[in-house]
Protein backbone atom coordinates (compact mmCIF):
# COMPACT_ATOMS: atom_id res chain seq x y z
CA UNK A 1 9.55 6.74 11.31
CA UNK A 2 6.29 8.88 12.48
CA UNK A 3 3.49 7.91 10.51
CA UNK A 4 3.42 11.59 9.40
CA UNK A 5 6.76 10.74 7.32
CA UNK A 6 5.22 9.20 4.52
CA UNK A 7 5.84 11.36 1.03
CA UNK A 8 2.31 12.82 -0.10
CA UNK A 9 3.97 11.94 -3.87
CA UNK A 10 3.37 8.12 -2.77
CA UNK A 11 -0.17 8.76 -2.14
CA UNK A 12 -1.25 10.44 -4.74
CA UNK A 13 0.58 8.31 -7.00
CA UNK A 14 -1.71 5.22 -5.47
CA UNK A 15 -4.81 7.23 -4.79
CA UNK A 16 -4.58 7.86 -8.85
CA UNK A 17 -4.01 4.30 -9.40
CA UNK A 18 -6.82 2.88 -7.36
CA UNK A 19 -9.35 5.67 -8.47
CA UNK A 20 -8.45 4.58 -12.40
CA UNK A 21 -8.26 1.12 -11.89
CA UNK A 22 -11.72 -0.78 -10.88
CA UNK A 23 -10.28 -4.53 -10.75
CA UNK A 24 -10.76 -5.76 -7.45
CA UNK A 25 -9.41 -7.45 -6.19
CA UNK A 26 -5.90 -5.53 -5.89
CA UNK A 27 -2.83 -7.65 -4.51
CA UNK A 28 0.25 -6.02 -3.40
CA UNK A 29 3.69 -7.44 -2.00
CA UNK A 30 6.39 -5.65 -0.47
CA UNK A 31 9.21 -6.28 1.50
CA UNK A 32 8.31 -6.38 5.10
CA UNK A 33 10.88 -4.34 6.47
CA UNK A 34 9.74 -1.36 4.38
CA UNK A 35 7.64 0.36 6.72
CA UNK A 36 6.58 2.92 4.81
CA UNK A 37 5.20 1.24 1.93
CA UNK A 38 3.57 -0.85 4.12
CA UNK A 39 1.56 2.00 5.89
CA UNK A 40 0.67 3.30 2.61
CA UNK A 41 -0.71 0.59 1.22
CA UNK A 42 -2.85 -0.62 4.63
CA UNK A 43 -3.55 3.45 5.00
CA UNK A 44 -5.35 2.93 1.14
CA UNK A 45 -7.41 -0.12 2.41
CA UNK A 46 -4.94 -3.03 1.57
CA UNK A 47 -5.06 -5.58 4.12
CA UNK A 48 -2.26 -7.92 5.10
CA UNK A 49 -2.87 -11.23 3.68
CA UNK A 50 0.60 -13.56 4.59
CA UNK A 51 4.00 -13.45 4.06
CA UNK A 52 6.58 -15.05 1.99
CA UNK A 53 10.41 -15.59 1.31
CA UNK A 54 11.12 -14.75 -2.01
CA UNK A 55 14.54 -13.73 -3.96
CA UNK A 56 15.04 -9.49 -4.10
CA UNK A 57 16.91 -9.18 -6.95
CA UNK A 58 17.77 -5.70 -5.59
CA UNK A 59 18.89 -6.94 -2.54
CA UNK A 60 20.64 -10.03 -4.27
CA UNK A 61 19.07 -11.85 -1.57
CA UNK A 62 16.09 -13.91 -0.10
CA UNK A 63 14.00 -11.55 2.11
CA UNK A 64 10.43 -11.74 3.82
CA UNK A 65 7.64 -9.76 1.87
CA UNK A 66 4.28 -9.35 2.60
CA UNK A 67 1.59 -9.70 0.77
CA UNK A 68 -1.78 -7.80 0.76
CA UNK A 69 -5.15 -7.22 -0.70
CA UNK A 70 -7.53 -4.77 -1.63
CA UNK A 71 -11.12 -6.11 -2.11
CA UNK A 72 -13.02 -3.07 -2.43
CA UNK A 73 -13.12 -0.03 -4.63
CA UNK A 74 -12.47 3.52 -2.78
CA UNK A 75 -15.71 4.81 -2.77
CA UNK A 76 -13.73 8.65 -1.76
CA UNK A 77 -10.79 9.86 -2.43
CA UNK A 78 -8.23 9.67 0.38
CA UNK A 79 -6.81 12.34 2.39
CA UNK A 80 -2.19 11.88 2.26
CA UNK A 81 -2.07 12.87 5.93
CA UNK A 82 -4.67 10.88 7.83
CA UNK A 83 -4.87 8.10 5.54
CA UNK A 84 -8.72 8.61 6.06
CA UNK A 85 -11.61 8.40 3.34
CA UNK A 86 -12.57 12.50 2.54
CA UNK A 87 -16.05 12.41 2.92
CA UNK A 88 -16.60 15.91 1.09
């Protein structure tokens, strides 16, 4: 995957939720082999925190996820295709 593959729909979905919600901080987990969501979320400002096994009840198995933290509010909105802070 390119990091130019990521759907624009999953970051304005999260640039909407971290711009409306001010709780910091933010903890995400997802499944480690999901590369994608992964570059999203660390593209956003999460940072990778540990990993963990835990049961996927989608996968009706025990898989590694990793989890992550945000500690800051955005202080700009982001820009989908860099994953860089618009500075506008």
């Amino acid at each position: 995957m390119k990091p130019d593959d990521v759907k624009s729909g999953d970051w304005l979905a999260l640039a909407l939720l971290l711009e409306s919600v001010h709780v910091r901080p933010l903890f995400a987990r997802v499944a480690s082999d999901n590369v994608g969501s992964l570059r999203v979320l660390q593209r956003t400002g999460f940072a990778v925190t540990g990993t963990e096994a835990s049961f996927a009840n989608g996968r009706n198995t025990e898989i590694e996820e990793t989890i992550l933290r945000l500690g800051e509010p955005a202080t700009a909105p982001f820009d989908a295709p860099s994953g860089k802070k618009q500075t506008h």
